[in-house]
Protein backbone atom coordinates (compact mmCIF):
# COMPACT_ATOMS: atom_id res chain seq x y z
CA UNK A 1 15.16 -38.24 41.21
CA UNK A 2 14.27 -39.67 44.33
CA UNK A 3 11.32 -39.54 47.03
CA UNK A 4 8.09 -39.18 44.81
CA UNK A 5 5.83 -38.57 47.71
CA UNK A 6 2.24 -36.42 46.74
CA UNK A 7 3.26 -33.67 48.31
CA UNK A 8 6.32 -33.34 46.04
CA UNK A 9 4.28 -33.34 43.12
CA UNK A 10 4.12 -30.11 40.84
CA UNK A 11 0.36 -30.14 40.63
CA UNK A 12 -0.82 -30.48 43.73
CA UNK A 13 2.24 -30.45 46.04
CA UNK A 14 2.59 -28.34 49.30
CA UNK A 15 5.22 -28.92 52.28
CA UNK A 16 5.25 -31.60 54.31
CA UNK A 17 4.21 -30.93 58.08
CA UNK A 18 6.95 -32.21 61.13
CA UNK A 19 4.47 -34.48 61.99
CA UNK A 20 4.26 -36.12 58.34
CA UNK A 21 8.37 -35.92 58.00
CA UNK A 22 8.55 -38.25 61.84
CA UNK A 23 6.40 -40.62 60.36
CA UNK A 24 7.94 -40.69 57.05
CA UNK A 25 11.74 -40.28 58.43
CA UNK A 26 11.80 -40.45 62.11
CA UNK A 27 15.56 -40.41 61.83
CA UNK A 28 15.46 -36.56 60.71
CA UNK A 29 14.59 -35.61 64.64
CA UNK A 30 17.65 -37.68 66.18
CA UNK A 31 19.13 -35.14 68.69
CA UNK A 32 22.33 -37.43 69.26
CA UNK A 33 24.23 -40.22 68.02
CA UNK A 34 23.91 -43.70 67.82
CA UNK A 35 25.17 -45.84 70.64
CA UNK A 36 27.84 -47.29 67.99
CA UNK A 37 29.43 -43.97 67.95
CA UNK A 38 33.01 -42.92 69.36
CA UNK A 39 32.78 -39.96 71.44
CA UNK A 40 34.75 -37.94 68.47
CA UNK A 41 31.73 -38.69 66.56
CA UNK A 42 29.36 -35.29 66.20
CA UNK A 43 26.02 -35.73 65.49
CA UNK A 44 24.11 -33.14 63.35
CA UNK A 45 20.74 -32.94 64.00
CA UNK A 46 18.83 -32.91 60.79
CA UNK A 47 15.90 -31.09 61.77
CA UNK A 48 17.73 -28.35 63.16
CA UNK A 49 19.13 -28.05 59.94
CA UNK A 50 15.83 -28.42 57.84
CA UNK A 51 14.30 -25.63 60.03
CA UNK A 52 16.88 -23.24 59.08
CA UNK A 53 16.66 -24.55 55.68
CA UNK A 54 12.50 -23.59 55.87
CA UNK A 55 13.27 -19.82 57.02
CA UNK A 56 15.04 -19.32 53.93
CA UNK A 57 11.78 -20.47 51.66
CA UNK A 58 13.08 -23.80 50.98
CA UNK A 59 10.39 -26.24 52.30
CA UNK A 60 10.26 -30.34 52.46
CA UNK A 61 8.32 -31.73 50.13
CA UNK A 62 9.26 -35.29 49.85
CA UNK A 63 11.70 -37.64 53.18
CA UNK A 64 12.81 -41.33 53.02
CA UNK A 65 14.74 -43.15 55.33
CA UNK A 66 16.74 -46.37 55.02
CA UNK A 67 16.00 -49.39 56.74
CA UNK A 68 17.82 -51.03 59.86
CA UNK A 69 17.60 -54.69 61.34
CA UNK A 70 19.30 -53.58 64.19
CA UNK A 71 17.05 -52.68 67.23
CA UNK A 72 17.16 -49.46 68.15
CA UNK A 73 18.87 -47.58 65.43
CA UNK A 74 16.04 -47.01 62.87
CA UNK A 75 15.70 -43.60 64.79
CA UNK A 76 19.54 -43.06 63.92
CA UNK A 77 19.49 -44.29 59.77
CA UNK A 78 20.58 -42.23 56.88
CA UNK A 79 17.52 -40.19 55.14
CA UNK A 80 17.26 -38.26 52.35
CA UNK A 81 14.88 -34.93 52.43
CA UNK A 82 13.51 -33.20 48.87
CA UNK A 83 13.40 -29.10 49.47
CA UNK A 84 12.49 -26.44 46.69
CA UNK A 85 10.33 -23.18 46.99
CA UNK A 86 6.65 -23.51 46.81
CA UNK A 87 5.37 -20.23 47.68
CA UNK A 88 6.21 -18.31 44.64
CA UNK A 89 3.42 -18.76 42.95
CA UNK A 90 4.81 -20.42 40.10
CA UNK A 91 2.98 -22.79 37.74
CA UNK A 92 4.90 -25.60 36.60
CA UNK A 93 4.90 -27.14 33.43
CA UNK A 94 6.34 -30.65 32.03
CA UNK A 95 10.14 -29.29 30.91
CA UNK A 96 10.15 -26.83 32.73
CA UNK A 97 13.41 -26.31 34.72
CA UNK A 98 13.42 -25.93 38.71
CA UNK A 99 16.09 -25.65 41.86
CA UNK A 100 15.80 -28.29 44.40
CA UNK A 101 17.83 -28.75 47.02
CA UNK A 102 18.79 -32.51 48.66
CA UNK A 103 19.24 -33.33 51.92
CA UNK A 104 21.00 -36.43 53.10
CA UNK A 105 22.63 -37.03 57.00
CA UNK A 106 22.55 -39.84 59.27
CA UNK A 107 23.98 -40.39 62.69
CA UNK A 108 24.71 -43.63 62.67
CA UNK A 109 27.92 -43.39 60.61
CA UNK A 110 26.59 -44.74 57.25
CA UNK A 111 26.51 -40.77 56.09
CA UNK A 112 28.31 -37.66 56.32
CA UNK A 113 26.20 -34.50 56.23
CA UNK A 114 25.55 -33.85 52.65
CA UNK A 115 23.91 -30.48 51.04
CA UNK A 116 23.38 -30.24 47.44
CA UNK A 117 21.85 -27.80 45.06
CA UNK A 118 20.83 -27.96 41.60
CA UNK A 119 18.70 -27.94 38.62
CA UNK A 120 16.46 -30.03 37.51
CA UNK A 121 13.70 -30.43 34.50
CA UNK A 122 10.08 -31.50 35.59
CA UNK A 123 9.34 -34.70 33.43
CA UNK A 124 5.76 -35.39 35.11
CA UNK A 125 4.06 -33.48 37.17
CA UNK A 126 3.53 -36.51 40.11
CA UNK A 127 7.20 -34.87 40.96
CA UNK A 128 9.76 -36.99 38.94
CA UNK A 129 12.59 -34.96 38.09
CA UNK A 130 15.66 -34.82 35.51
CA UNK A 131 18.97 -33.23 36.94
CA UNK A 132 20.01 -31.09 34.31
CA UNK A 133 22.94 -29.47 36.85
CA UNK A 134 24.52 -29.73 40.11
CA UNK A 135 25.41 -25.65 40.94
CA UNK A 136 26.95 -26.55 44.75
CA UNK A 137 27.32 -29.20 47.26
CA UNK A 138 28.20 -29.33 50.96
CA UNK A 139 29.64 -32.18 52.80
CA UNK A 140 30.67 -32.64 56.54
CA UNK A 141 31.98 -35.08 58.38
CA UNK A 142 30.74 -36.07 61.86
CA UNK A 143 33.96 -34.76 63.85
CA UNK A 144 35.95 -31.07 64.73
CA UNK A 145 33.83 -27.99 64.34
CA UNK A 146 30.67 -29.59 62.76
CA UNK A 147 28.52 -27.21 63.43
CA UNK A 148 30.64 -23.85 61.80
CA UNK A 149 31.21 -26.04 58.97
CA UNK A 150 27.37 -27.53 58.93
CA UNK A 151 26.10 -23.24 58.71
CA UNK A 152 28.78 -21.92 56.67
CA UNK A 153 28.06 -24.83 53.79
CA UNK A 154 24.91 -24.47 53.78
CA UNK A 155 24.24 -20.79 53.42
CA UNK A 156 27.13 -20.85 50.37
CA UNK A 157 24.76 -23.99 48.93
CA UNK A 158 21.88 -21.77 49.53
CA UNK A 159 23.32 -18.64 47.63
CA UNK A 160 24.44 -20.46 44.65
CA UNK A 161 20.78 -21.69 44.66
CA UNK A 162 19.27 -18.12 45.02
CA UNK A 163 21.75 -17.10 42.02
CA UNK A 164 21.12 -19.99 39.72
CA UNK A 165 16.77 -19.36 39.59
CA UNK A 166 17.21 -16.59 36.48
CA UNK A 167 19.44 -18.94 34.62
CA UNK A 168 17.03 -20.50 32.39
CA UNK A 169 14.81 -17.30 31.38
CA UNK A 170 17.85 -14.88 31.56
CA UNK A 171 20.27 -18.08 29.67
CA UNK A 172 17.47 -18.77 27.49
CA UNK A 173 16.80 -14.86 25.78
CA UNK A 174 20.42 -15.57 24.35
CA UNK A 175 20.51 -16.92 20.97
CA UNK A 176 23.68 -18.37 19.59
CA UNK A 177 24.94 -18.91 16.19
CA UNK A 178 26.59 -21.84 14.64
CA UNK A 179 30.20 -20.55 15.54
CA UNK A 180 29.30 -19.64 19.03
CA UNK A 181 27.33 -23.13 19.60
CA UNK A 182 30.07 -24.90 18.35
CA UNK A 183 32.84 -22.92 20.86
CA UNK A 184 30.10 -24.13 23.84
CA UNK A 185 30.52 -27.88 22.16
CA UNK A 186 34.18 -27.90 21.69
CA UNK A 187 34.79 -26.21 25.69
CA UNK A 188 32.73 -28.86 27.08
CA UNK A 189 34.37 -31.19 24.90
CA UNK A 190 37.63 -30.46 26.45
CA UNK A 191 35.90 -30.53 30.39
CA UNK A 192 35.10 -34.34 29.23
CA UNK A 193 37.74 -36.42 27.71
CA UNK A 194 40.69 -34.09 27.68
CA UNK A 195 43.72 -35.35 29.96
CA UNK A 196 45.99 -33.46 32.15
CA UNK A 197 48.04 -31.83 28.81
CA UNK A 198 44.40 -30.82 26.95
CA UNK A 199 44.56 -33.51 24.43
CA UNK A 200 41.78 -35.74 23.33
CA UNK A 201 42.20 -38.87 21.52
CA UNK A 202 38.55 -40.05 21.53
CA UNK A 203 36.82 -40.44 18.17
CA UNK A 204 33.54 -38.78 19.78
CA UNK A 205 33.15 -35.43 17.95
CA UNK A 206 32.50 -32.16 19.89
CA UNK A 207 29.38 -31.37 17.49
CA UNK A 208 27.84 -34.65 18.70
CA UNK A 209 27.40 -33.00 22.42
CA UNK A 210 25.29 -30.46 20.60
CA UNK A 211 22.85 -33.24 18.88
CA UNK A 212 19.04 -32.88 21.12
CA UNK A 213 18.10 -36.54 22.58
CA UNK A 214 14.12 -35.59 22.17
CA UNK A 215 12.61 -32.53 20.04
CA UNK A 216 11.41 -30.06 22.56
CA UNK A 217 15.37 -29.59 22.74
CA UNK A 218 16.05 -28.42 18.96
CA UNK A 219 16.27 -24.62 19.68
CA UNK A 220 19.58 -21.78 19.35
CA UNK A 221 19.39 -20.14 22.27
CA UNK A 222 22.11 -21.07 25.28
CA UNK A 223 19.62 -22.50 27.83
CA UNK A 224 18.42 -25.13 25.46
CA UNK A 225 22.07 -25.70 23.86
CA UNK A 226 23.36 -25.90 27.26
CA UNK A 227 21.14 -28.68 28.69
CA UNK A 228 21.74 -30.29 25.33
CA UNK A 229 25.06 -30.49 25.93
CA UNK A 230 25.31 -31.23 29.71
CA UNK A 231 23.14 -34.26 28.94
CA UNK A 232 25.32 -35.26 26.50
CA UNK A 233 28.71 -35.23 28.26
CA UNK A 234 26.60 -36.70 31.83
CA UNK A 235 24.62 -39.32 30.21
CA UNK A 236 27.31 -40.40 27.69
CA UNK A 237 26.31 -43.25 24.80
CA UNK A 238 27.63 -41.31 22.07
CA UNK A 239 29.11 -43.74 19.80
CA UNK A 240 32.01 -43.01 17.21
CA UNK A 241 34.65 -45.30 15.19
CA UNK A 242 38.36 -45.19 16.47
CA UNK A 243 41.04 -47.35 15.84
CA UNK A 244 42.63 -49.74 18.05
CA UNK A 245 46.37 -49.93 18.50
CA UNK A 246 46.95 -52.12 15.65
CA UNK A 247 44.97 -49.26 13.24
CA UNK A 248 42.00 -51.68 12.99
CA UNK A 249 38.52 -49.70 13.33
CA UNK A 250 37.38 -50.28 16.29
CA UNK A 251 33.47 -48.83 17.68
CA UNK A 252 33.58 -46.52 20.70
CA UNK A 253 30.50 -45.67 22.94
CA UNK A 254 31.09 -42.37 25.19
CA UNK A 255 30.35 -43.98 29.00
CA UNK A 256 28.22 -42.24 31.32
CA UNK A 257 29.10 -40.31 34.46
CA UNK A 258 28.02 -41.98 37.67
CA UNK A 259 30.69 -41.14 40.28
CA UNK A 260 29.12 -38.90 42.35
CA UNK A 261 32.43 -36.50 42.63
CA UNK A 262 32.58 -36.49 39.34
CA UNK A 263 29.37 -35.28 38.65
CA UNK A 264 29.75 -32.65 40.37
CA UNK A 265 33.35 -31.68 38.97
CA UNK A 266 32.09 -31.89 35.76
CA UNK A 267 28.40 -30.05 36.48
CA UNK A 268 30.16 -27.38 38.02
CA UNK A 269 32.46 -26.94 35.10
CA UNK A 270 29.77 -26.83 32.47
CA UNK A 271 27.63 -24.55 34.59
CA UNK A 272 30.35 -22.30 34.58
CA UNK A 273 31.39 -22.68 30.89
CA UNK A 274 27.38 -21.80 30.37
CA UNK A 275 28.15 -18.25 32.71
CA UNK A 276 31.21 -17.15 31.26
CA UNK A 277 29.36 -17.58 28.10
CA UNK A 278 25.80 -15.68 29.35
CA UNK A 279 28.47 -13.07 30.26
CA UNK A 280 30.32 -12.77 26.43
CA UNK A 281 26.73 -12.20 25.31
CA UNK A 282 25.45 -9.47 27.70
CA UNK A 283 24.05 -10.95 30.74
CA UNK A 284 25.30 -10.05 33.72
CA UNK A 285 26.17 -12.85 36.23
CA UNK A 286 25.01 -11.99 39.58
CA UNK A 287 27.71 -12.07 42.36
């Protein structure tokens, strides 16, 4: 995860003030576009954004901006903002699972406006982060009705958000048995390498997505199987033996998943193979 800052760590963190965010990414306050820019080209202002963001409890708690040798346009650069809820009185421990939300706009055309949500898993307390999930993204364009689209987006991003917070307590009072872990496996199995008829032909096993990479992860219940899994099919490097065309062996590693549409087709997916089966066990999934 990006932008470790202090006051996104999970110790000691708190928001970061508007004063703090201009002199960490002055870019976020740009009211209009850059000079560059057609007239078709709509600029969103960031901050605008962020303050609506804060009135719904999400606050910043980490900003970056990128770097410009052009004169003049470092007010305009892309920057990246870190939001989650900090005033819930929650303690946070290393693995433990939280929502953060990214934030990531520009008006100097280098960006579109770009809202995600998901889950993550704490793996220090200085604030670096694990995605274990992406449950919604948002992206606009600089042109036509930017600023319907901009509120719409982000209130839907912000409600899958709200939704998603009992996942891993309600997800994780759910024990599963072998046949029932091994359903989760073979779905998400299918959501990875099958093509457009369902078939697989890769040697990779669907019990290997349910095999824990570190051994806080070796529990039965669906929260634990789920991330399991997720990681498996995201992260890839599951190796196998296949055969080549000519039916000599041949070794397979699975690859990982870095396209960033991708991701998020396959996160939201598995995050709502992991519902349907919260729901076949008894927990409700709220609307």
């Amino acid at each position: 995860m990006t932008v470790y800052t202090n006051t996104a760590r999970f110790d000691t963190g708190r928001a970061m003030t508007e004063d703090e965010l201009r002199r960490a990414a002055p870019s976020i306050f740009a009211m209009t576009a850059h000079e560059s820019r057609s007239e078709r080209f709509q600029p969103i202002p960031t901050i605008e954004v962020l303050r609506g963001l804060i009135a719904e409890g999400f606050m910043p708690v980490g900003a970056k901006q990128s770097s410009s040798r052009i004169e003049g346009k470092a007010n305009y650069t892309k920057h990246l903002i870190r939001l989650r809820r900090i005033d819930d009185g929650q303690v946070y421990n290393v693995g433990d699972t939280v929502c953060e939300i990214l934030l990531k706009n520009a008006n100097d055309g280098t960006s579109a406006y770009d809202l995600m949500a998901g889950l993550f898993r704490i793996r220090c307390l200085n604030s670096l982060v694990a995605q274990s999930g992406t449950i919604d993204s948002v992206k606009v364009r600089h042109s036509g009705d930017v600023g319907g689209k901009v509120i719409e987006g982000t209130y839907r991003v912000l409600k899958e958000a709200e939704r998603t917070l009992a996942a891993p307590q309600d997800w994780g009072s759910v024990k599963l048995n072998r046949d029932e872990k091994e359903i989760l496996a073979e779905a998400a199995h299918m959501i990875r390498f099958g093509d457009r008829d369902g078939e697989t032909v890769t040697p990779i096993k669907p019990a290997q997505l349910l095999v824990p990479r570190r051994h806080d992860d070796r529990a039965d219940d669906l929260w634990t199987t789920w991330n399991v899994t997720q990681e498996n099919v995201i992260k890839g490097g599951l190796r196998a033996v296949g055969r080549d065309d000519l039916g000599r062996p041949r070794r397979v590693r699975s690859r990982a998943v870095n396209g960033i549409d991708q991701d998020v087709k396959l996160n939201k997916a598995l995050w709502l193979l992991g519902e349907r089966m919260a729901a076949l066990k008894g927990i409700k999934v709220a609307a």
